[in-house]
C-alpha atoms as a PDB file:
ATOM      1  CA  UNK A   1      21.361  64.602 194.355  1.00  0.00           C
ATOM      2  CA  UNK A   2      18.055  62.978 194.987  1.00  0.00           C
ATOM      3  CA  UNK A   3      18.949  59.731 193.177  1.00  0.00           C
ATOM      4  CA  UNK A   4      22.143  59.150 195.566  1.00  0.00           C
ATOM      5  CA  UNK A   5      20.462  60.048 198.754  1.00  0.00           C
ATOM      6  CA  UNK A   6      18.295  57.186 197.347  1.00  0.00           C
ATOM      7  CA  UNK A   7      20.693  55.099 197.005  1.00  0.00           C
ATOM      8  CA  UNK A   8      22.723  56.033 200.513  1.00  0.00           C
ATOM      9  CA  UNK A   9      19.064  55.354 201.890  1.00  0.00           C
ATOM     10  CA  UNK A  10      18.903  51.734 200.445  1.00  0.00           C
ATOM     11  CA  UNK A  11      22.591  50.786 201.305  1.00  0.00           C
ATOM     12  CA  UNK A  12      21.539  51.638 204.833  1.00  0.00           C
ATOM     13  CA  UNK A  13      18.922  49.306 205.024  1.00  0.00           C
ATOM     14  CA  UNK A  14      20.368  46.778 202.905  1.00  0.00           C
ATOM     15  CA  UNK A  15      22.971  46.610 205.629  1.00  0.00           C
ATOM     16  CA  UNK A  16      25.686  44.050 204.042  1.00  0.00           C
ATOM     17  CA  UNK A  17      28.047  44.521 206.809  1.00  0.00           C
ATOM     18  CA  UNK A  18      25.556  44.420 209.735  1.00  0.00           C
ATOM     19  CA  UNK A  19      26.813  47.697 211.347  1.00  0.00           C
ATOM     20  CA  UNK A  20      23.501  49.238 212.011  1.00  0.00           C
ATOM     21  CA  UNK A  21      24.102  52.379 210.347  1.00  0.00           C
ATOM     22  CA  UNK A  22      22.678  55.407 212.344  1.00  0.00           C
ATOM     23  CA  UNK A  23      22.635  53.101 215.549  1.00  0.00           C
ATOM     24  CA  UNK A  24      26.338  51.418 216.196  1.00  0.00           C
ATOM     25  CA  UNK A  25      27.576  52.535 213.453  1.00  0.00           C
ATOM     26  CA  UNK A  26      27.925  56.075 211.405  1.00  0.00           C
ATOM     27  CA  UNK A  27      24.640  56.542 209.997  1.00  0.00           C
ATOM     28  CA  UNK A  28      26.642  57.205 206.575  1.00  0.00           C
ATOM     29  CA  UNK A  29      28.907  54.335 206.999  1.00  0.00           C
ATOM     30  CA  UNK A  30      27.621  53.252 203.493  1.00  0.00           C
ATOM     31  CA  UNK A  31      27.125  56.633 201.612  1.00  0.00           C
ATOM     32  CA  UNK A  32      30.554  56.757 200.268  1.00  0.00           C
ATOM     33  CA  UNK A  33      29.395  53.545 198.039  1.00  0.00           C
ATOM     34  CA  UNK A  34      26.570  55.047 196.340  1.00  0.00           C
ATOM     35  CA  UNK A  35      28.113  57.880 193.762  1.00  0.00           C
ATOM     36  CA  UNK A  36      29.903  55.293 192.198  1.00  0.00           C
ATOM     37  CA  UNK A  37      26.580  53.352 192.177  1.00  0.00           C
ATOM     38  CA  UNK A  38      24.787  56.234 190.778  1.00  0.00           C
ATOM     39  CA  UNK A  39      27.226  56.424 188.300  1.00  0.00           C
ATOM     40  CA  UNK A  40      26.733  52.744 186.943  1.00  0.00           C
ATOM     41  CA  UNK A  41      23.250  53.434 187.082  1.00  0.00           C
ATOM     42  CA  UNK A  42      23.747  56.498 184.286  1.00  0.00           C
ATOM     43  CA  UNK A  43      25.624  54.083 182.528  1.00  0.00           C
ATOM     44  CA  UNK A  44      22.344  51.405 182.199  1.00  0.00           C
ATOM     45  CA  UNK A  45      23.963  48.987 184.187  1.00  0.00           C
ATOM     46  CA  UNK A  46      21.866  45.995 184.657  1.00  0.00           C
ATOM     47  CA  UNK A  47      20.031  44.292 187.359  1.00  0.00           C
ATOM     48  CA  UNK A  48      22.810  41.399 187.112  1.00  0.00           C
ATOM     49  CA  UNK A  49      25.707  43.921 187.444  1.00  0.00           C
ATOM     50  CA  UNK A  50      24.467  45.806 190.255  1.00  0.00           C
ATOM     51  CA  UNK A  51      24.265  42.494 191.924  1.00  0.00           C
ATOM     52  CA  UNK A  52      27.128  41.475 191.090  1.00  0.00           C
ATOM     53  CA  UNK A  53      28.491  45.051 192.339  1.00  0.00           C
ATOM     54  CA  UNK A  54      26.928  44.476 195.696  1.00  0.00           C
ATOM     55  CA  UNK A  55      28.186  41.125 196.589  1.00  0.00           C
ATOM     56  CA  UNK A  56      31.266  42.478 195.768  1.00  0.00           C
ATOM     57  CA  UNK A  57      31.005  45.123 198.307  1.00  0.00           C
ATOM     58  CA  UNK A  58      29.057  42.968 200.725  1.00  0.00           C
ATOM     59  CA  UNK A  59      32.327  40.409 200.600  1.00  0.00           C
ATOM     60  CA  UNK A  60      34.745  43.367 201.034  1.00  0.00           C
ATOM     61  CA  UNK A  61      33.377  43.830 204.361  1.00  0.00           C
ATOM     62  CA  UNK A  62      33.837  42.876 207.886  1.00  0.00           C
ATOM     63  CA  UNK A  63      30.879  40.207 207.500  1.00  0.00           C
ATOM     64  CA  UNK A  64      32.415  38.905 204.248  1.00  0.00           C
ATOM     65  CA  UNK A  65      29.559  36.032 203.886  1.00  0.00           C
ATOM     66  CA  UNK A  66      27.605  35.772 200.709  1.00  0.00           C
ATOM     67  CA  UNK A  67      23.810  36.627 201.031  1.00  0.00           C
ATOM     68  CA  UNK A  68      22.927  36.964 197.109  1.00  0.00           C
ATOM     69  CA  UNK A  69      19.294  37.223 197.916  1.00  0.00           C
ATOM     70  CA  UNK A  70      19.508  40.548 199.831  1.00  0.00           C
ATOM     71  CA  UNK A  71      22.007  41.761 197.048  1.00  0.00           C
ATOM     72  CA  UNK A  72      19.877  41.206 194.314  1.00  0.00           C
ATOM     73  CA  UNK A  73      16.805  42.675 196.484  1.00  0.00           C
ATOM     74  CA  UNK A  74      18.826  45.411 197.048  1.00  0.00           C
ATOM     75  CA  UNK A  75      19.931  46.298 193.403  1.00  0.00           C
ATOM     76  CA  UNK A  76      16.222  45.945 192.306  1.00  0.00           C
ATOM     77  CA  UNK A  77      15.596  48.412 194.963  1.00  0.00           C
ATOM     78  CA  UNK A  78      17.957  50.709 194.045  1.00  0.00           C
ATOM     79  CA  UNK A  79      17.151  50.629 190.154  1.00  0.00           C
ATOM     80  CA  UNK A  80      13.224  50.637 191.225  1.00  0.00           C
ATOM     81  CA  UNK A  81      14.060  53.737 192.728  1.00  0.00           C
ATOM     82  CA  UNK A  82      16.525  55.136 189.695  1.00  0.00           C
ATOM     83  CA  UNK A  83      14.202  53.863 187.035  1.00  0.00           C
ATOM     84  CA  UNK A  84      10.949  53.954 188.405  1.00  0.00           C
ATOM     85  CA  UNK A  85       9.265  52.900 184.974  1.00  0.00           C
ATOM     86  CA  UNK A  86      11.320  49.427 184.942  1.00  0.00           C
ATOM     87  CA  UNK A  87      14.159  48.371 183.705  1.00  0.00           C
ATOM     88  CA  UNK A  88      15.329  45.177 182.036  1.00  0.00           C
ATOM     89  CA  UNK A  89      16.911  42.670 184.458  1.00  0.00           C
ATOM     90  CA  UNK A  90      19.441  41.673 182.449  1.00  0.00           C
END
């Protein structure tokens, strides 16, 4: 459970959609993402695929503009804090 509050806390900030979460928007307007996130995580996904996951997600939302710097800074967050003795980026 640890991992995914982790991972609800970095969506948050990583903001994709620019809602504020927790100020105009739900504060767990992202949390529903990060299971499945968790789950590619147990699965070794890569640094590339989690990237690749995000902007996927980021372009699914209201904002829908490509920022591929924050999404990669974002998945290297998230496996920095799933992995904290590194992980390949692949």
């Amino acid at each position: 459970m640890e991992q995914v509050r982790s991972v609800e806390q970095i969506l948050r900030q990583w903001d994709p959609w620019g809602l504020l979460p927790g100020e105009l928007a739900p504060r767990d307007e992202y949390d529903g993402h990060a299971l499945q996130i968790v789950s590619m995580l147990a699965h070794g996904c890569s640094v590339a695929s989690l990237t690749e996951h995000l902007a996927s997600l980021r372009l699914s939302g209201t904002a829908g503009s490509a920022d591929p710097a924050s999404d990669m800074a974002a998945a290297q967050a998230i496996l920095d804090a799933f992995d904290p003795l590194g992980r390949s980026a692949e």
